[in-house]
C-alpha atoms as a PDB file:
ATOM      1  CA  UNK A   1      13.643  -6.136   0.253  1.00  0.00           C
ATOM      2  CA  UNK A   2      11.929  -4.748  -2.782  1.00  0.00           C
ATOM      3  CA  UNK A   3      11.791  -0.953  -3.602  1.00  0.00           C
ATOM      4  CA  UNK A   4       9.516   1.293  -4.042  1.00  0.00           C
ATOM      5  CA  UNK A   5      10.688   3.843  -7.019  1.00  0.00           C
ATOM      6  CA  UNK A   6      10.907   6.623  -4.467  1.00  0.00           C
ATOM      7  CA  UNK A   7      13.706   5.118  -2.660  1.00  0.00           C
ATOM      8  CA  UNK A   8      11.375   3.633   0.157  1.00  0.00           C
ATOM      9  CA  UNK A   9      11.317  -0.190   1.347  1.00  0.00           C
ATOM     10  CA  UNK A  10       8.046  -1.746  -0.366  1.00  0.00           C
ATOM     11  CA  UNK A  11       6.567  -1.942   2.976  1.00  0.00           C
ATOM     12  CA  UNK A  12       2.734  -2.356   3.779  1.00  0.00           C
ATOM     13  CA  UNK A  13       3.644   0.466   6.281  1.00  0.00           C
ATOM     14  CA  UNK A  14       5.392   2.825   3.481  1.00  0.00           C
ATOM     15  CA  UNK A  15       2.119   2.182   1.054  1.00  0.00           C
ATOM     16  CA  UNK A  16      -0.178   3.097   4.049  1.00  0.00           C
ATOM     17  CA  UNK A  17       1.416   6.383   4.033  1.00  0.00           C
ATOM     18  CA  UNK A  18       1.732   6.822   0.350  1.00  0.00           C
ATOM     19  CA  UNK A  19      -1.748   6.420   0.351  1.00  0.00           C
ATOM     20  CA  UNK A  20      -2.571   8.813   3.322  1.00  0.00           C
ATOM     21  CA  UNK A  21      -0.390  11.390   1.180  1.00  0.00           C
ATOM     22  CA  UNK A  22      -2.190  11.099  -1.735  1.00  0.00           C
ATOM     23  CA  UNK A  23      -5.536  11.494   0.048  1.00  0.00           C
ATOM     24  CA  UNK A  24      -6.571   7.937  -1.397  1.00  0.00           C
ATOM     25  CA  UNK A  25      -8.195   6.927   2.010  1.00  0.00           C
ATOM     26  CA  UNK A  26     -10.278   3.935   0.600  1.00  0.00           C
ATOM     27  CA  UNK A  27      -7.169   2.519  -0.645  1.00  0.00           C
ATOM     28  CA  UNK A  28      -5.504   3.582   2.608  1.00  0.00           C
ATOM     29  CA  UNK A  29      -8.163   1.036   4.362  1.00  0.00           C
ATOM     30  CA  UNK A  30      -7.838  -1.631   2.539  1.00  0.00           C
ATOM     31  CA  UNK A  31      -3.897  -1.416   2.743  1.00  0.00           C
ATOM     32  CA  UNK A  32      -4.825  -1.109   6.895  1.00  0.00           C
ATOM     33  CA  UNK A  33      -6.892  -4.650   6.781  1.00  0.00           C
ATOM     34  CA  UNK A  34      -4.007  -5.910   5.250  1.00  0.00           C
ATOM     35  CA  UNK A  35      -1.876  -5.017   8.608  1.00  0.00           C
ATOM     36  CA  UNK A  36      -4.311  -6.344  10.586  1.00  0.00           C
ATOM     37  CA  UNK A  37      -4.024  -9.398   9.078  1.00  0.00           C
ATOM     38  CA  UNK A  38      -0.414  -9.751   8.522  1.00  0.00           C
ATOM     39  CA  UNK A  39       1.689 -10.976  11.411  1.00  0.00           C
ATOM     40  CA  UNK A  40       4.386  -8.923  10.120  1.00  0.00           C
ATOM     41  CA  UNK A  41       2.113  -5.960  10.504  1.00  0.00           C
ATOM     42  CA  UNK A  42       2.774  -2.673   8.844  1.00  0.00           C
ATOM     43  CA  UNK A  43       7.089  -4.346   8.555  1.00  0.00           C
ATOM     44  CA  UNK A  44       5.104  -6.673   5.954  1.00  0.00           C
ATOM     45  CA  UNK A  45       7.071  -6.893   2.652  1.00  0.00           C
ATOM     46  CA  UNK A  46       4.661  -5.693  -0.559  1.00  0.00           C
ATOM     47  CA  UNK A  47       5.895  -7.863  -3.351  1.00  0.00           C
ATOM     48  CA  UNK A  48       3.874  -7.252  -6.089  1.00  0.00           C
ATOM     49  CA  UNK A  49       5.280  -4.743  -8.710  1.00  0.00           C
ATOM     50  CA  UNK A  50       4.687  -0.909  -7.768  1.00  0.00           C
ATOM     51  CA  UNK A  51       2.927  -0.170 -10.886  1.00  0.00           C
ATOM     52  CA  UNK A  52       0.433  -3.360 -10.505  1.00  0.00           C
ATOM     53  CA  UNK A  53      -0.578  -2.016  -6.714  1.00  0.00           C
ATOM     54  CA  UNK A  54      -1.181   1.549  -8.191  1.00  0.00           C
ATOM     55  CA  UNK A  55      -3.533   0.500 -10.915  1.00  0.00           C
ATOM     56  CA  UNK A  56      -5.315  -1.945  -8.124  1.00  0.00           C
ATOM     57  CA  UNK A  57      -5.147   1.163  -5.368  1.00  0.00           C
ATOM     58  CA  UNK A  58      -6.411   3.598  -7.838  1.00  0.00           C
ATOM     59  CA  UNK A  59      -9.222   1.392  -8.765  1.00  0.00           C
ATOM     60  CA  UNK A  60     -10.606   0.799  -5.093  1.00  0.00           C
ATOM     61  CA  UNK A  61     -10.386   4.641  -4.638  1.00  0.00           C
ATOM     62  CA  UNK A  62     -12.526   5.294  -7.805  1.00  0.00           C
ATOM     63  CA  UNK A  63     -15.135   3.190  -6.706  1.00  0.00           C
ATOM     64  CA  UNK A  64     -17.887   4.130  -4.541  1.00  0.00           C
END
């Protein structure tokens, strides 16, 4: 299981909070139509690299 750099399992679960902590709720939904749609659910590994989903995250958050 990949890492996130805080210590945390890269886990679509562990972003959706990330996200709801860092008040980045448009990211936070498209990280929960990802759950939906994994049968894993929020247990799903994240395997891209952690700084690749924060540009991507940051950039569905800045737009409107």
């Amino acid at each position: 299981m990949n890492k996130l750099s805080i210590g945390l399992d890269s886990t679509l679960g562990n972003w959706k909070k990330l996200c709801h902590l860092a008040m980045m709720y448009k990211a936070e939904a498209f990280i929960d139509q990802k759950i939906a749609e994994s049968p894993s659910g929020e247990a799903e590994e994240v395997v891209a690299p952690e700084s690749q989903l924060l540009y991507v995250l940051a950039h569905i958050e800045s737009k409107e």
